[in-house]
PDB file of N, CA and C in Angstrom:
ATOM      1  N   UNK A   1     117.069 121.807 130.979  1.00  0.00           N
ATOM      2  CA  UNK A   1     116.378 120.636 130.485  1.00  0.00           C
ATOM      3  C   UNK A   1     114.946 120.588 131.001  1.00  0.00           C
ATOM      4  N   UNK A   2     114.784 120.839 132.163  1.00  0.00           N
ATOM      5  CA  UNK A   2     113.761 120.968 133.030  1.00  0.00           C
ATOM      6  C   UNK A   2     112.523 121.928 132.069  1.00  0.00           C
ATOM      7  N   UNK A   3     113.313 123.249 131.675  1.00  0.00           N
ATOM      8  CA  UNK A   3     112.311 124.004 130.700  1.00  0.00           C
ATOM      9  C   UNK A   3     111.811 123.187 129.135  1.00  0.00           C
ATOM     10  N   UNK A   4     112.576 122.846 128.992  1.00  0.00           N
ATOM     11  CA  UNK A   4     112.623 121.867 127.809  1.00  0.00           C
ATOM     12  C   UNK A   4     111.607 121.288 127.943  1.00  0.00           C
ATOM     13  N   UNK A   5     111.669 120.095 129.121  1.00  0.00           N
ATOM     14  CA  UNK A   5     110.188 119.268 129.253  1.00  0.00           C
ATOM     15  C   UNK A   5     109.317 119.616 129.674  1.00  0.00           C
ATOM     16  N   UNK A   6     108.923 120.898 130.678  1.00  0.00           N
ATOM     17  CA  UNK A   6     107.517 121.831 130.639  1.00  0.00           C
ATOM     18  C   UNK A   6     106.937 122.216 129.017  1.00  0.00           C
ATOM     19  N   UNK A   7     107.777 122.689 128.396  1.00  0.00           N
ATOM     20  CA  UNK A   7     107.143 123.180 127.269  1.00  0.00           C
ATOM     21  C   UNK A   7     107.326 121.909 125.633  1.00  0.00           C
ATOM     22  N   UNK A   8     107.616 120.758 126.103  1.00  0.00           N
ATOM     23  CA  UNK A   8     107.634 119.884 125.167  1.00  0.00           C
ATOM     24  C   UNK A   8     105.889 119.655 125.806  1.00  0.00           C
ATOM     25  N   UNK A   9     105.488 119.416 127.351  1.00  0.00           N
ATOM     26  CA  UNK A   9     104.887 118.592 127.888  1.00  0.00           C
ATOM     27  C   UNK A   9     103.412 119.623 127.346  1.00  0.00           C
ATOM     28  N   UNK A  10     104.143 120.929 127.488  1.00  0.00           N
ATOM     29  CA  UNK A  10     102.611 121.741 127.563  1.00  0.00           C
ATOM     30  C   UNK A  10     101.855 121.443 125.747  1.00  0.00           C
ATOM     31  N   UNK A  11     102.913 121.383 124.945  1.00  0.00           N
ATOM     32  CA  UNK A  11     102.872 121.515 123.557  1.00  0.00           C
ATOM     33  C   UNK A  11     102.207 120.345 123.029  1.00  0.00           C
ATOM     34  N   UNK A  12     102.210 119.118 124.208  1.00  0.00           N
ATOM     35  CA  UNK A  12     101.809 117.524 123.984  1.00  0.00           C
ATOM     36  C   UNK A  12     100.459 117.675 124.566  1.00  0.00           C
ATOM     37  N   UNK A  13     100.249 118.742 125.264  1.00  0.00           N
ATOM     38  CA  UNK A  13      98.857 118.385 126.197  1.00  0.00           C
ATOM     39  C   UNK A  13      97.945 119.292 125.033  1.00  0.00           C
ATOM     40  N   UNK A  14      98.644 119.994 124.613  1.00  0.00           N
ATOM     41  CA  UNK A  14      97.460 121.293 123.144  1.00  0.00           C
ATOM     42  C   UNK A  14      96.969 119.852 122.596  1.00  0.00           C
ATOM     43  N   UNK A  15      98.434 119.806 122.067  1.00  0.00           N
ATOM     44  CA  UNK A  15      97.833 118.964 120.676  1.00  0.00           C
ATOM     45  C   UNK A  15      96.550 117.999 120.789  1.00  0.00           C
ATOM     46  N   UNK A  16      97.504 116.617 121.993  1.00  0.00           N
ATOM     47  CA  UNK A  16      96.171 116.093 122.533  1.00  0.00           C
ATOM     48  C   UNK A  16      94.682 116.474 122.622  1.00  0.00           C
ATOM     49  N   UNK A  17      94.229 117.373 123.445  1.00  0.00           N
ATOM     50  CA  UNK A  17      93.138 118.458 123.458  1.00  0.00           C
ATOM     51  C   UNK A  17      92.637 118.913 122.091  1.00  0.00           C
ATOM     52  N   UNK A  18      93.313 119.298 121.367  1.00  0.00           N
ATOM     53  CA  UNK A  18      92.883 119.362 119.743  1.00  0.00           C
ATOM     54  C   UNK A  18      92.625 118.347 118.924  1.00  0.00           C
ATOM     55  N   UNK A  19      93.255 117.345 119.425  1.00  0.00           N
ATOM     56  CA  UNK A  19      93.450 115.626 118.516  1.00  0.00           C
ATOM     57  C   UNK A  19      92.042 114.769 119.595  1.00  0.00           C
ATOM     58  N   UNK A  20      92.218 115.600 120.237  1.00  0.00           N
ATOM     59  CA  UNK A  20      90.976 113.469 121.305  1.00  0.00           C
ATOM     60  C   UNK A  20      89.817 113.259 120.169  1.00  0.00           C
ATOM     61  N   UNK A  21      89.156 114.070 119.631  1.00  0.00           N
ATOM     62  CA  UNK A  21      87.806 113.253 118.788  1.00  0.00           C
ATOM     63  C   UNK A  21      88.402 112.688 117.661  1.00  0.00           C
ATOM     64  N   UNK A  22      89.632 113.051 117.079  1.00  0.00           N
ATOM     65  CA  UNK A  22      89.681 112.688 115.587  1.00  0.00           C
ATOM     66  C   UNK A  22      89.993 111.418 115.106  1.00  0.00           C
ATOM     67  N   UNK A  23      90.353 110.393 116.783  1.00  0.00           N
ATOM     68  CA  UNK A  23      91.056 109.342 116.502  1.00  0.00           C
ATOM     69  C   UNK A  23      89.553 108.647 116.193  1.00  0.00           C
ATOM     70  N   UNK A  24      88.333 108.769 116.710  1.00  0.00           N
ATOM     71  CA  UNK A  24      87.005 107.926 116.456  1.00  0.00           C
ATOM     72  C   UNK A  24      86.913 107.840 114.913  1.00  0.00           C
ATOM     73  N   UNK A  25      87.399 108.763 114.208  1.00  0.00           N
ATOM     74  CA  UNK A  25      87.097 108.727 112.737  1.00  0.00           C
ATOM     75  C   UNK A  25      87.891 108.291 111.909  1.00  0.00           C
ATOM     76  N   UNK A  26      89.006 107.493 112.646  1.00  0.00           N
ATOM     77  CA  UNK A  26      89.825 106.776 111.533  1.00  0.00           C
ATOM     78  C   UNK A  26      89.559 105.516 111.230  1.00  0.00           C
ATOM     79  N   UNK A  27      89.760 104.915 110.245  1.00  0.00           N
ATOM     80  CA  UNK A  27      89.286 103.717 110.017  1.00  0.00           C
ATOM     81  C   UNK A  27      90.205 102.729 111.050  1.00  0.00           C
ATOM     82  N   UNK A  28      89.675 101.656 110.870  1.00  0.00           N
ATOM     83  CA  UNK A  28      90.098 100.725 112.126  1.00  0.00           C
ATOM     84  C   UNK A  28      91.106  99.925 111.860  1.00  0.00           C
ATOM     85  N   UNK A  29      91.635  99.804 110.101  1.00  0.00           N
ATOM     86  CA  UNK A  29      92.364  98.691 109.875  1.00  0.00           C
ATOM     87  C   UNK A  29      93.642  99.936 109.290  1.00  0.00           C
ATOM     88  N   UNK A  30      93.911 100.968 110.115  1.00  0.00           N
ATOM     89  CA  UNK A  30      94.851 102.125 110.176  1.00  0.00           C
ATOM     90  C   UNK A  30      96.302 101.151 110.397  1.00  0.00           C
ATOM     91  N   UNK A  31      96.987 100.762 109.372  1.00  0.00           N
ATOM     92  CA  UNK A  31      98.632 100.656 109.898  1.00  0.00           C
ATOM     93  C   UNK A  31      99.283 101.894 110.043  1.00  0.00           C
ATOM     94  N   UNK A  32      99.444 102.091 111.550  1.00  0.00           N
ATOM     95  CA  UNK A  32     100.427 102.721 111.966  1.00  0.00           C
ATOM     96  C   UNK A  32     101.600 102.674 111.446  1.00  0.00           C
ATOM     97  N   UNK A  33     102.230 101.600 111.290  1.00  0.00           N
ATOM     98  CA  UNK A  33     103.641 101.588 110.861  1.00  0.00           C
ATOM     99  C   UNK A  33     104.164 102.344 109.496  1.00  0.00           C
ATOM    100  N   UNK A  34     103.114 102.568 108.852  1.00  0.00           N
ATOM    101  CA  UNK A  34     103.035 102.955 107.612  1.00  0.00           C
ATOM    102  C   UNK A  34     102.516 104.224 107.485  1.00  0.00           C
ATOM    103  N   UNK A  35     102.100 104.990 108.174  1.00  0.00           N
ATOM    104  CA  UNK A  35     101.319 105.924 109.061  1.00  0.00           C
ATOM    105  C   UNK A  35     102.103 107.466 108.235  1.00  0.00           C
ATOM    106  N   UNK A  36     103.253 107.498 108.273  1.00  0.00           N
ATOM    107  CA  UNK A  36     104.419 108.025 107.799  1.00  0.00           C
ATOM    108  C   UNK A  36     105.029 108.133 106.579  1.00  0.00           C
ATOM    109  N   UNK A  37     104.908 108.535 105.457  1.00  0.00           N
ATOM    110  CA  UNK A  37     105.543 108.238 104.440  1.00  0.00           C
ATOM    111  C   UNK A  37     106.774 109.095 103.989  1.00  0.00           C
ATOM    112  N   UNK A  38     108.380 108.332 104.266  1.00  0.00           N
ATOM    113  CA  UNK A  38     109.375 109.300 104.315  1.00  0.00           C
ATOM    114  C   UNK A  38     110.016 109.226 102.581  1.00  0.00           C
ATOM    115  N   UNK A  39     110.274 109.951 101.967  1.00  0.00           N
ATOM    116  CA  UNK A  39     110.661 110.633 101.028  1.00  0.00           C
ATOM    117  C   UNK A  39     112.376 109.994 101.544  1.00  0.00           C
ATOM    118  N   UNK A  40     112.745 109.218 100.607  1.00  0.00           N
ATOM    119  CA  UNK A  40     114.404 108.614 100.725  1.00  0.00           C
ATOM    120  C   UNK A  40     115.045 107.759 101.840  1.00  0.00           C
ATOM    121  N   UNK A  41     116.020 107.892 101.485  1.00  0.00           N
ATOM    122  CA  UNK A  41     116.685 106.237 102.658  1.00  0.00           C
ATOM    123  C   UNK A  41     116.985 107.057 104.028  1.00  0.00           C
ATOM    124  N   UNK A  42     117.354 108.600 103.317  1.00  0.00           N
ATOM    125  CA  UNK A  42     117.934 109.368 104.419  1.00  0.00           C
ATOM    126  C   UNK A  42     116.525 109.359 105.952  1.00  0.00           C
ATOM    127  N   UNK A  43     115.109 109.561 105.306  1.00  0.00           N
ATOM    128  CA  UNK A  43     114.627 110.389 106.167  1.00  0.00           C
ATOM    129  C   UNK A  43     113.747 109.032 106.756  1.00  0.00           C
ATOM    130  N   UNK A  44     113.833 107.945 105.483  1.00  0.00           N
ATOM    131  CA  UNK A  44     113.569 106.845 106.814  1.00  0.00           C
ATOM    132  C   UNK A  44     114.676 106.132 107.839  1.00  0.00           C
ATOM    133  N   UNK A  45     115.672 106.660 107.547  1.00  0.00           N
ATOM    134  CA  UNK A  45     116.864 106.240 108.508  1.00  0.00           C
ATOM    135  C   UNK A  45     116.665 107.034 109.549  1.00  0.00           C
ATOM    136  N   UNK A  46     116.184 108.564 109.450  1.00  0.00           N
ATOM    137  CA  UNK A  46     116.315 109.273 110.401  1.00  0.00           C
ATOM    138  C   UNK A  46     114.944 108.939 111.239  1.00  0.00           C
ATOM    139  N   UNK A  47     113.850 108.468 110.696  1.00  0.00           N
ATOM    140  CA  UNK A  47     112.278 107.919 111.443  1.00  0.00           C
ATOM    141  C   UNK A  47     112.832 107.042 112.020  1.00  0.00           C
ATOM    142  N   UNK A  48     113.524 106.070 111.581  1.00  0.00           N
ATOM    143  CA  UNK A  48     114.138 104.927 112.716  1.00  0.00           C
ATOM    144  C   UNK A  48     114.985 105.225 113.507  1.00  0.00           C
ATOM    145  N   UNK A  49     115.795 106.268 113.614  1.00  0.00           N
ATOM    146  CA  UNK A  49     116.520 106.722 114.951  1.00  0.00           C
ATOM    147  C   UNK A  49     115.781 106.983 115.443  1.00  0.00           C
ATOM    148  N   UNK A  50     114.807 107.957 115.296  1.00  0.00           N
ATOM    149  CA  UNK A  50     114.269 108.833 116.405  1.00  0.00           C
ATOM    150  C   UNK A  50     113.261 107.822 116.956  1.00  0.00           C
ATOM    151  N   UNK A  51     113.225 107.080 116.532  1.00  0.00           N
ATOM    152  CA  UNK A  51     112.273 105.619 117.360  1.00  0.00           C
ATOM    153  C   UNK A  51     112.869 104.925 117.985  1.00  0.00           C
ATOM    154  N   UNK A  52     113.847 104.784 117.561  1.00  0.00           N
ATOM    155  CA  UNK A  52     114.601 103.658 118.450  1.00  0.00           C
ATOM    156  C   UNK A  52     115.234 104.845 119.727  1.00  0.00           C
ATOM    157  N   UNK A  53     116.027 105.776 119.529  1.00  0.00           N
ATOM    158  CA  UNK A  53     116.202 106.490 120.847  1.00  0.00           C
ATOM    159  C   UNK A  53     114.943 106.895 121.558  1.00  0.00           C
ATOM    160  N   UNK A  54     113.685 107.175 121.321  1.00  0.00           N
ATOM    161  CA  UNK A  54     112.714 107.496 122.100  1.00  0.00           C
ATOM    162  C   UNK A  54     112.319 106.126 123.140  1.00  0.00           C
ATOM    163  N   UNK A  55     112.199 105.026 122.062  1.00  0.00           N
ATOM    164  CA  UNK A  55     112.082 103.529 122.429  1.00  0.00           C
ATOM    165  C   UNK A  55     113.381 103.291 123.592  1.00  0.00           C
ATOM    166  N   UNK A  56     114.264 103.507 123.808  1.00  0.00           N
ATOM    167  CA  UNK A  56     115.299 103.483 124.439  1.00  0.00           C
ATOM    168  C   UNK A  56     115.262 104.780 125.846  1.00  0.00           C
ATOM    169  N   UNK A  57     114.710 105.760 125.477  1.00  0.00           N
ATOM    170  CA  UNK A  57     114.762 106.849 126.477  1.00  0.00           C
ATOM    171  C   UNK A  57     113.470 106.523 127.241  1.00  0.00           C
ATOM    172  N   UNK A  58     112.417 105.884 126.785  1.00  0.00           N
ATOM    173  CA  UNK A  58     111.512 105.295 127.498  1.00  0.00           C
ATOM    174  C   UNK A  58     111.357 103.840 128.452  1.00  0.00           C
ATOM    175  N   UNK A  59     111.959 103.377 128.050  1.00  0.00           N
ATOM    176  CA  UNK A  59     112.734 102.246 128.752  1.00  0.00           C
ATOM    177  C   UNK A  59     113.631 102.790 129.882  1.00  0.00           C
ATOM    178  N   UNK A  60     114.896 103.493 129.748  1.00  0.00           N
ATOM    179  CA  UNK A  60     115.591 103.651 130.286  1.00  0.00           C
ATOM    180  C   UNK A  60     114.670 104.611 131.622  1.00  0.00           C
ATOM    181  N   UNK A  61     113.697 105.481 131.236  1.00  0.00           N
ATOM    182  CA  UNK A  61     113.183 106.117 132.619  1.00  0.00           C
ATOM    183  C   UNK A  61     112.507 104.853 133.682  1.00  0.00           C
ATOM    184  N   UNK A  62     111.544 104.251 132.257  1.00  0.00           N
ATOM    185  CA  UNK A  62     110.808 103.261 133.545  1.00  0.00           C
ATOM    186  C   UNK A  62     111.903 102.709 134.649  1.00  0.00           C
ATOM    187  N   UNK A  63     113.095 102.310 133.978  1.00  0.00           N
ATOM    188  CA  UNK A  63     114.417 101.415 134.323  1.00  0.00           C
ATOM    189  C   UNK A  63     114.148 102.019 135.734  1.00  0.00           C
ATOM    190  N   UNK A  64     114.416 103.938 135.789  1.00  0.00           N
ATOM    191  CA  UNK A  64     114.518 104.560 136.635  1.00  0.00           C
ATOM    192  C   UNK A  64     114.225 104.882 137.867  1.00  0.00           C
ATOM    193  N   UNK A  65     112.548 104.500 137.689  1.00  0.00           N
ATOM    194  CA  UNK A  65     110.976 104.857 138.441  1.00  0.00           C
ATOM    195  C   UNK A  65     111.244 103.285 138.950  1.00  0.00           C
ATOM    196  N   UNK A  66     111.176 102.163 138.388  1.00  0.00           N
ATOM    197  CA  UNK A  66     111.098 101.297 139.108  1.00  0.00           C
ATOM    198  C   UNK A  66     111.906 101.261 140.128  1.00  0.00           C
ATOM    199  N   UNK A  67     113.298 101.716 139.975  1.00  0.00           N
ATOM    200  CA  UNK A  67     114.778 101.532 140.832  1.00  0.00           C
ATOM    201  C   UNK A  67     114.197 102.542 141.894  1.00  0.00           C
ATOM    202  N   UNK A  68     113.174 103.393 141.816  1.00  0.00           N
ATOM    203  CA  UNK A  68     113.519 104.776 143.081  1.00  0.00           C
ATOM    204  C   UNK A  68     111.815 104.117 143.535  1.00  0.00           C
ATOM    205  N   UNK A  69     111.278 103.273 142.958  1.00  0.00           N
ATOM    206  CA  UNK A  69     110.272 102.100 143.714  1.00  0.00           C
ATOM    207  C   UNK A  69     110.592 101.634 144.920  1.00  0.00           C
ATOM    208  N   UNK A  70     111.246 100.626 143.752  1.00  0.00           N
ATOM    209  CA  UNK A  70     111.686 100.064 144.698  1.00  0.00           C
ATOM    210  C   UNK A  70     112.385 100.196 145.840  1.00  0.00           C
ATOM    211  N   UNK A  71     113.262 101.718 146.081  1.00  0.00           N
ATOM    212  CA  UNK A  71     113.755 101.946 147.104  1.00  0.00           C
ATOM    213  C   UNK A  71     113.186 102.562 147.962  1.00  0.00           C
ATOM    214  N   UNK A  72     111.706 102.896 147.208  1.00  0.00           N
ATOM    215  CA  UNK A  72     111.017 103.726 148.104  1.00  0.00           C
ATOM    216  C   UNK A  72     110.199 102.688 148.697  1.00  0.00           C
ATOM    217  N   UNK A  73     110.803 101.424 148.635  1.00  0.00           N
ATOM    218  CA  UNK A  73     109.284 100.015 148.603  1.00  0.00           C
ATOM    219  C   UNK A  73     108.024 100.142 148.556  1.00  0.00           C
ATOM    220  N   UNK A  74     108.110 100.783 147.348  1.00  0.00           N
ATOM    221  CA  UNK A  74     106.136 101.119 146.545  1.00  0.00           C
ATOM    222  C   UNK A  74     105.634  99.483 146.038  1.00  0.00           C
ATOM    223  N   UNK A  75     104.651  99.002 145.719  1.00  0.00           N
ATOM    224  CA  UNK A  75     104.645  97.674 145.254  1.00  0.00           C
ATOM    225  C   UNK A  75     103.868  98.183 144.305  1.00  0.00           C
ATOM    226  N   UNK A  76     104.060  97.631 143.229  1.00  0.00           N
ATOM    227  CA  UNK A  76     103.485  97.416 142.025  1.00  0.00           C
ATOM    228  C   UNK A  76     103.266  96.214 141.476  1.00  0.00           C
ATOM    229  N   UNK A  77     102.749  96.102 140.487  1.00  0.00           N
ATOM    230  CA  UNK A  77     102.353  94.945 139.343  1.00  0.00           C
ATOM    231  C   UNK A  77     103.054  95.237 138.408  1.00  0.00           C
ATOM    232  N   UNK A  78     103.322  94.369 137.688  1.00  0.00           N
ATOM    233  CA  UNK A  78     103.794  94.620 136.287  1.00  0.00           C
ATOM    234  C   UNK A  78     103.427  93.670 135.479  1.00  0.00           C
ATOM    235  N   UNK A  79     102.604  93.884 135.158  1.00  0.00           N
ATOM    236  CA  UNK A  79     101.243  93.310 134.553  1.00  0.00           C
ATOM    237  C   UNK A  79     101.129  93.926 132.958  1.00  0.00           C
TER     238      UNK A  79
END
């Protein structure tokens, strides 16, 4: 798994690096939500899983980091 997220992470840092100027040139009233246009019920069912488990796997780490915070008694904001 560990290899998994080196090379998901390295593959996120290209893109980024290739993507940082292009976001200045989008127009400003950009809906994201709409951002996507899926072809059938199937493949927007499947855009909403993979959001809602990412939405959920992201949650669940912070859940994580805060719990090994707090045991490490780091103080934060949560702001």
């Amino acid at each position: 798994q560990l290899q998994v997220i080196a090379m998901n992470t390295d593959f996120l840092d290209s893109w980024i690096i290739e993507n940082q100027g292009k976001a200045k040139n989008l127009p400003v009233d950009l809906d994201v939500d709409n951002a996507l246009k899926c072809i059938g019920a199937v493949s927007r069912q499947m855009l909403d899983c993979t959001a809602s488990d990412l939405q959920f796997f992201h949650r669940a780490t912070a859940e994580k980091v805060r719990a090994t915070q707090m045991e490490a008694q780091v103080c934060f904001d949560r702001s």
